[in-house]
Protein backbone atom coordinates (compact mmCIF):
# COMPACT_ATOMS: atom_id res chain seq x y z
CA UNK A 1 103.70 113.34 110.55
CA UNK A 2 102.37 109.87 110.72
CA UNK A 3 105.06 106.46 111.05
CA UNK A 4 103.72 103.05 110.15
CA UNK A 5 106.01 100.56 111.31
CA UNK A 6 105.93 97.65 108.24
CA UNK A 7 108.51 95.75 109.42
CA UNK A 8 110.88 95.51 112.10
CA UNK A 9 112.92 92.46 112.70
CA UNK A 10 116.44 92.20 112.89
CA UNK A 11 118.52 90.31 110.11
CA UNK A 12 115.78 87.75 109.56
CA UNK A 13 112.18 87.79 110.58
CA UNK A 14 110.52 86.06 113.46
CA UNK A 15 107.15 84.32 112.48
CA UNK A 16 104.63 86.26 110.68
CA UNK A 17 106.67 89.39 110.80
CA UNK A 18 108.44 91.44 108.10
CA UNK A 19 112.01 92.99 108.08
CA UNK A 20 113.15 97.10 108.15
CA UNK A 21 110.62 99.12 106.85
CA UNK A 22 108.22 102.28 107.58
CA UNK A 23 105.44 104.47 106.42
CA UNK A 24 105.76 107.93 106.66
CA UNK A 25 102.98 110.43 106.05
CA UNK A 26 102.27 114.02 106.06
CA UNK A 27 100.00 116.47 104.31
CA UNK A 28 98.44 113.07 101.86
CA UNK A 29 102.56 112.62 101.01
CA UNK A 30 103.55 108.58 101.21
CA UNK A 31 107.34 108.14 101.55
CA UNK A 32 108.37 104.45 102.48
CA UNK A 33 111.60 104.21 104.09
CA UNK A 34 113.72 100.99 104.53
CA UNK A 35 112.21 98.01 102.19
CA UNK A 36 113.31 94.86 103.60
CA UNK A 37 111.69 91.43 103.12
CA UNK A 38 107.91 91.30 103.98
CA UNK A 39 107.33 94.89 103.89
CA UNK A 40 105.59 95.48 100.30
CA UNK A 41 103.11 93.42 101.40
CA UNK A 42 102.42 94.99 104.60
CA UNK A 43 102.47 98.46 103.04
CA UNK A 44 99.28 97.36 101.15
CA UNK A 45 97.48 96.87 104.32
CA UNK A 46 97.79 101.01 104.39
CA UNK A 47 97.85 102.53 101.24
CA UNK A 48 98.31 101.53 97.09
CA UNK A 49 101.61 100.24 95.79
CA UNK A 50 100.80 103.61 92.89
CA UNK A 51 100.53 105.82 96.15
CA UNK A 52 104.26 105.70 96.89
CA UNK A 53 105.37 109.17 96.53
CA UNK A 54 108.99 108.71 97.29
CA UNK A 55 111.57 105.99 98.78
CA UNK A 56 114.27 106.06 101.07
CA UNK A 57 116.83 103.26 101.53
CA UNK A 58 119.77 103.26 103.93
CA UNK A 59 122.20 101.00 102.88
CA UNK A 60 122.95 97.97 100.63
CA UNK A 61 122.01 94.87 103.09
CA UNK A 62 119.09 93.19 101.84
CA UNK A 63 117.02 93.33 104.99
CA UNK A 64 116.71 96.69 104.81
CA UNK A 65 115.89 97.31 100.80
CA UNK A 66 115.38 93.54 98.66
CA UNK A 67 111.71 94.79 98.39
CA UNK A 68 112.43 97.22 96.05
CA UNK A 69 112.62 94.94 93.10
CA UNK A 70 108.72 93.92 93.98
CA UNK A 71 108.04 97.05 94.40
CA UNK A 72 109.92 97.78 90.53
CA UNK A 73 107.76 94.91 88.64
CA UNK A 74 104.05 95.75 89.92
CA UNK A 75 104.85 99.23 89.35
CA UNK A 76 106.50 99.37 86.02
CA UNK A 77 105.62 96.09 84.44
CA UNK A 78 102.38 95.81 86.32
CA UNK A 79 101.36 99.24 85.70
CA UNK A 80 100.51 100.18 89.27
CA UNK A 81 102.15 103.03 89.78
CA UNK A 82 103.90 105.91 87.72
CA UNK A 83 107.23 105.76 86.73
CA UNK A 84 110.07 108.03 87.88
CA UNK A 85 109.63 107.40 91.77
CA UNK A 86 111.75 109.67 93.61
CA UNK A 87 114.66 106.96 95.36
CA UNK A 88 117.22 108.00 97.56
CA UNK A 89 119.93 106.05 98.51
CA UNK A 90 123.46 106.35 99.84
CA UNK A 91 126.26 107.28 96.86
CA UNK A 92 127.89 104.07 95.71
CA UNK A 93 125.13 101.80 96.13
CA UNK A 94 123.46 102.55 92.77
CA UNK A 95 125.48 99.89 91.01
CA UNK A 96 125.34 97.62 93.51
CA UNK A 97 121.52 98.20 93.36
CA UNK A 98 121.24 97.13 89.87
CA UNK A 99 123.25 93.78 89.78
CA UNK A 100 120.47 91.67 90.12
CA UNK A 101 118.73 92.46 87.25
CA UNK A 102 118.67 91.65 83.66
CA UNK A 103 120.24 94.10 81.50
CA UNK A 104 116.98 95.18 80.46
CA UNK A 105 115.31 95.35 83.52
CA UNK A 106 118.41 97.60 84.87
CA UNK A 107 117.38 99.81 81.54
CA UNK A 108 113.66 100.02 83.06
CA UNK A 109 114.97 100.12 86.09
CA UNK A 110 116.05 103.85 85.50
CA UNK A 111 113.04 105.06 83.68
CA UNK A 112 110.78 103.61 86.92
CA UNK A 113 112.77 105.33 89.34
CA UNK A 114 114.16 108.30 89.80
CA UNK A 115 117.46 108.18 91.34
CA UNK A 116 119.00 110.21 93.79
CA UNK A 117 122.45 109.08 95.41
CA UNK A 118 123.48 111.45 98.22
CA UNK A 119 126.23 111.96 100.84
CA UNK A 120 126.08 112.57 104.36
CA UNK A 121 125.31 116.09 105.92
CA UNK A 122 122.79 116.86 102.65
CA UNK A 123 119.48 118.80 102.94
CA UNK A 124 116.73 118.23 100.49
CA UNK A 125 112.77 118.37 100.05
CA UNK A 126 111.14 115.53 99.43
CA UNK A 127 107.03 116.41 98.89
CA UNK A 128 106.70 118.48 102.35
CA UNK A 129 109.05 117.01 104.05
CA UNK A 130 112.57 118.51 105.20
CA UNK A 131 115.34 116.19 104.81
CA UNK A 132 119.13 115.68 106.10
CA UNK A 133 121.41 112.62 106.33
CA UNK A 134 123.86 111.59 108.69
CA UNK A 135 127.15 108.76 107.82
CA UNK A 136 126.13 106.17 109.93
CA UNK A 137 128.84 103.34 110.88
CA UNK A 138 128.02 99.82 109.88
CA UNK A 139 130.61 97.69 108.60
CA UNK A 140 132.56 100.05 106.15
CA UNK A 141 129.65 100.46 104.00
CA UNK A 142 127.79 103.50 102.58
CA UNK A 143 124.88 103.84 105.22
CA UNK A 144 123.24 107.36 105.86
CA UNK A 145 120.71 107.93 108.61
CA UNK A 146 117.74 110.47 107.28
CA UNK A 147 116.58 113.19 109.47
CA UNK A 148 112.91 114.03 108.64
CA UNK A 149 111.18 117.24 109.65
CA UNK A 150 107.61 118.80 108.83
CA UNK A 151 105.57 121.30 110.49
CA UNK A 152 107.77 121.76 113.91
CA UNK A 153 108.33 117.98 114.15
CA UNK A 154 111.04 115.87 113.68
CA UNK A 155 112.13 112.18 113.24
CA UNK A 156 115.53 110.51 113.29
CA UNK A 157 115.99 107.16 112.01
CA UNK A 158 119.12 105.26 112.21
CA UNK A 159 118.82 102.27 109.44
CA UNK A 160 121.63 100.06 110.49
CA UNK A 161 124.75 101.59 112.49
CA UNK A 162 127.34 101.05 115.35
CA UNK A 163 128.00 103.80 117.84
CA UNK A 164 129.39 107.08 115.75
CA UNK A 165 128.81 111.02 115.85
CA UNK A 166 126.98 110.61 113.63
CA UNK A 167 124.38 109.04 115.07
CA UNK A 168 124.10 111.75 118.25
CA UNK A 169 123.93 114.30 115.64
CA UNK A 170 121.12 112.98 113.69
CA UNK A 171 118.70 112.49 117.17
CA UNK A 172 119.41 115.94 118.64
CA UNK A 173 116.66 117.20 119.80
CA UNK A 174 114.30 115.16 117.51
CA UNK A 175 110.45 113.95 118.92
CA UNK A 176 110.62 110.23 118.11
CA UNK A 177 114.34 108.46 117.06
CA UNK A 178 114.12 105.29 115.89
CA UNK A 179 117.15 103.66 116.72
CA UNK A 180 118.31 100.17 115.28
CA UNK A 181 118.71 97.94 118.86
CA UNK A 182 119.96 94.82 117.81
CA UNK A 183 121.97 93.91 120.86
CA UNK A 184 120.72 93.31 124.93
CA UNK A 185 123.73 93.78 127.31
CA UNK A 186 124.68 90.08 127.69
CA UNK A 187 125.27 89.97 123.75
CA UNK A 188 128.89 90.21 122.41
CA UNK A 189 128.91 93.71 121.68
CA UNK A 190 129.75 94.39 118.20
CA UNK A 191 130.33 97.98 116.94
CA UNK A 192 128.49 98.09 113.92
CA UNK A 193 125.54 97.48 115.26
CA UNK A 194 123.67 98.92 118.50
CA UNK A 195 122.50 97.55 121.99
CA UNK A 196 118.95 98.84 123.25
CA UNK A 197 121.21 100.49 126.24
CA UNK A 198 123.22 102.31 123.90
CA UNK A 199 120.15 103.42 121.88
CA UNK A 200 118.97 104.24 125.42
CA UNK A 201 122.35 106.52 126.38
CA UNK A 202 121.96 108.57 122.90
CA UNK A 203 118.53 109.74 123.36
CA UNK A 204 119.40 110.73 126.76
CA UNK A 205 122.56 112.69 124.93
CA UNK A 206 120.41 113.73 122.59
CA UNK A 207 117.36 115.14 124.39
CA UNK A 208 114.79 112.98 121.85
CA UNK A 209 111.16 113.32 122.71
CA UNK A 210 110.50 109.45 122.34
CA UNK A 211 112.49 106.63 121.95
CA UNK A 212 111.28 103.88 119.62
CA UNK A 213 113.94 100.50 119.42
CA UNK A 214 113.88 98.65 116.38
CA UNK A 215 115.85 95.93 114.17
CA UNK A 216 116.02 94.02 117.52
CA UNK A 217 117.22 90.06 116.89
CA UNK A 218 114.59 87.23 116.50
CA UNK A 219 114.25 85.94 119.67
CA UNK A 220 114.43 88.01 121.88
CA UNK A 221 112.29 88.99 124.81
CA UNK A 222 111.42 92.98 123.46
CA UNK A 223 110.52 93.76 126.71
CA UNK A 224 114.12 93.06 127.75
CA UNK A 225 115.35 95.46 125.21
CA UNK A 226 112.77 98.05 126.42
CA UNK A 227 113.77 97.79 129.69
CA UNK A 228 117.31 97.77 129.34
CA UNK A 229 116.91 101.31 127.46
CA UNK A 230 114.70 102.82 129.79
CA UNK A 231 116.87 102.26 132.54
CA UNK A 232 119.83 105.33 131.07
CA UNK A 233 116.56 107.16 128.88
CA UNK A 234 113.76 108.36 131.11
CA UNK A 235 111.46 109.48 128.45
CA UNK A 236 108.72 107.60 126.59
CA UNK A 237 110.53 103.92 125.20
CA UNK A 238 108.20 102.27 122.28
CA UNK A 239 109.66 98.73 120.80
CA UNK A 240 108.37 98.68 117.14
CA UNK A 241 106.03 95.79 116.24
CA UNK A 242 104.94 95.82 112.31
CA UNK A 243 101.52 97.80 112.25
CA UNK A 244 102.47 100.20 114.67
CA UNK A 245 101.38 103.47 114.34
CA UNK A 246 102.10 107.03 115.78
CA UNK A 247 101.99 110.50 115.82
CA UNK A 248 105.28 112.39 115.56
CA UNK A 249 104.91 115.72 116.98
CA UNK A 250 105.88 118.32 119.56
């Protein structure tokens, strides 16, 4: 597997830079994961908007999904892309999903995408990929982590969450976690989201090959962050930047 990192501020981007999102391909399979502001338009820097195989969104907060409804008018109105795109999102946020449309564009809505709410601890395929969730912790709301495996390999990736099982489940043993890091430890600590040191302490749990921080706050020095996890995690510690690209295997 291939990630792309297309966006990776926290809350609200820093200059030039682009909220949640990421690339993920395997075996010519696109599946775009997280769609928050600024993202759509980095995708296109690495593939077509009609070579989106599939979409993954982790919870309702618009940093991590408002580019959806781009993504919704080039493809169905725009014709530049098929309808019926596979979208998986957490159960209960379908509704939610569709409020801020028209009622006919929630009509079109459903015939351009596919969609698939799940629950935690589910296993699907997606193209070639293996796929499980986790219940992730972040502010009462319905937020799954997906698990991603192909060909040996495996990636974990939090979306948004605070410390929970969940979250040490869903890195076990996994080659690259990328783990939400909002917080450095002179922040106020709050528990639905995570500090690099904590993203540090559960890849250590977890035995993760890599550790790659993310959703970190404008602002902030990175290399702080990166630091600050790599002092509890002594493996490999990446701090995504959009346009980043790796290799996720054994």
């Amino acid at each position: 597997m291939e990630l792309t990192v297309l966006g990776a501020s926290g809350s609200w981007p820093d200059e030039g830079t682009a909220l949640s999102g990421y690339l993920i391909r395997e075996q010519g399979f696109n599946l775009w994961m997280d769609a928050g502001s600024g993202t759509m338009a980095n995708l296109q820097q690495h593939i077509e908007i009609g070579d989106v195989h599939a979409m993954f969104l982790t919870h309702e907060h618009a940093d991590h999904m408002v580019d959806v409804y781009p993504l919704f008018y080039a493809r169905h109105y725009g014709g530049l892309g098929a309808d019926g795109l596979p979208l998986y999102i957490p159960r209960g946020f379908g509704s939610r999903l569709l409020g801020l449309l028209s009622i006919e564009s929630a009509a079109a809505f459903a015939d351009a995408f596919d969609v698939h709410e799940v629950d935690a601890e589910e296993e699907f395929d997606v193209g070639p990929l293996r796929v499980s969730t986790y219940e992730m912790a972040h502010l009462g709301l319905p937020a799954i982590g997906f698990r991603i495996e192909s060909n040996g390999s495996a990636l974990a990736y939090t979306g948004d969450t605070g410390p929970a099982d969940g979250v040490n489940d869903l890195a076990r043993d996994t080659d690259l976690f990328l783990c939400e890091a909002t917080w450095q430890d002179d922040d106020d600590l709050h528990g639905f989201h995570l500090s690099a040191r904590q993203a540090g302490e559960i890849a250590k749990a977890a035995a993760v090959g890599s550790l790659m921080l993310t959703h970190i706050l404008p602002g902030r020095d990175r290399e702080v962050s990166r630091a600050q996890a790599a002092e509890v995690f002594d493996g490999p510690v990446l701090v995504a930047v959009d346009g980043m690209r790796c290799e996720v295997s054994r």
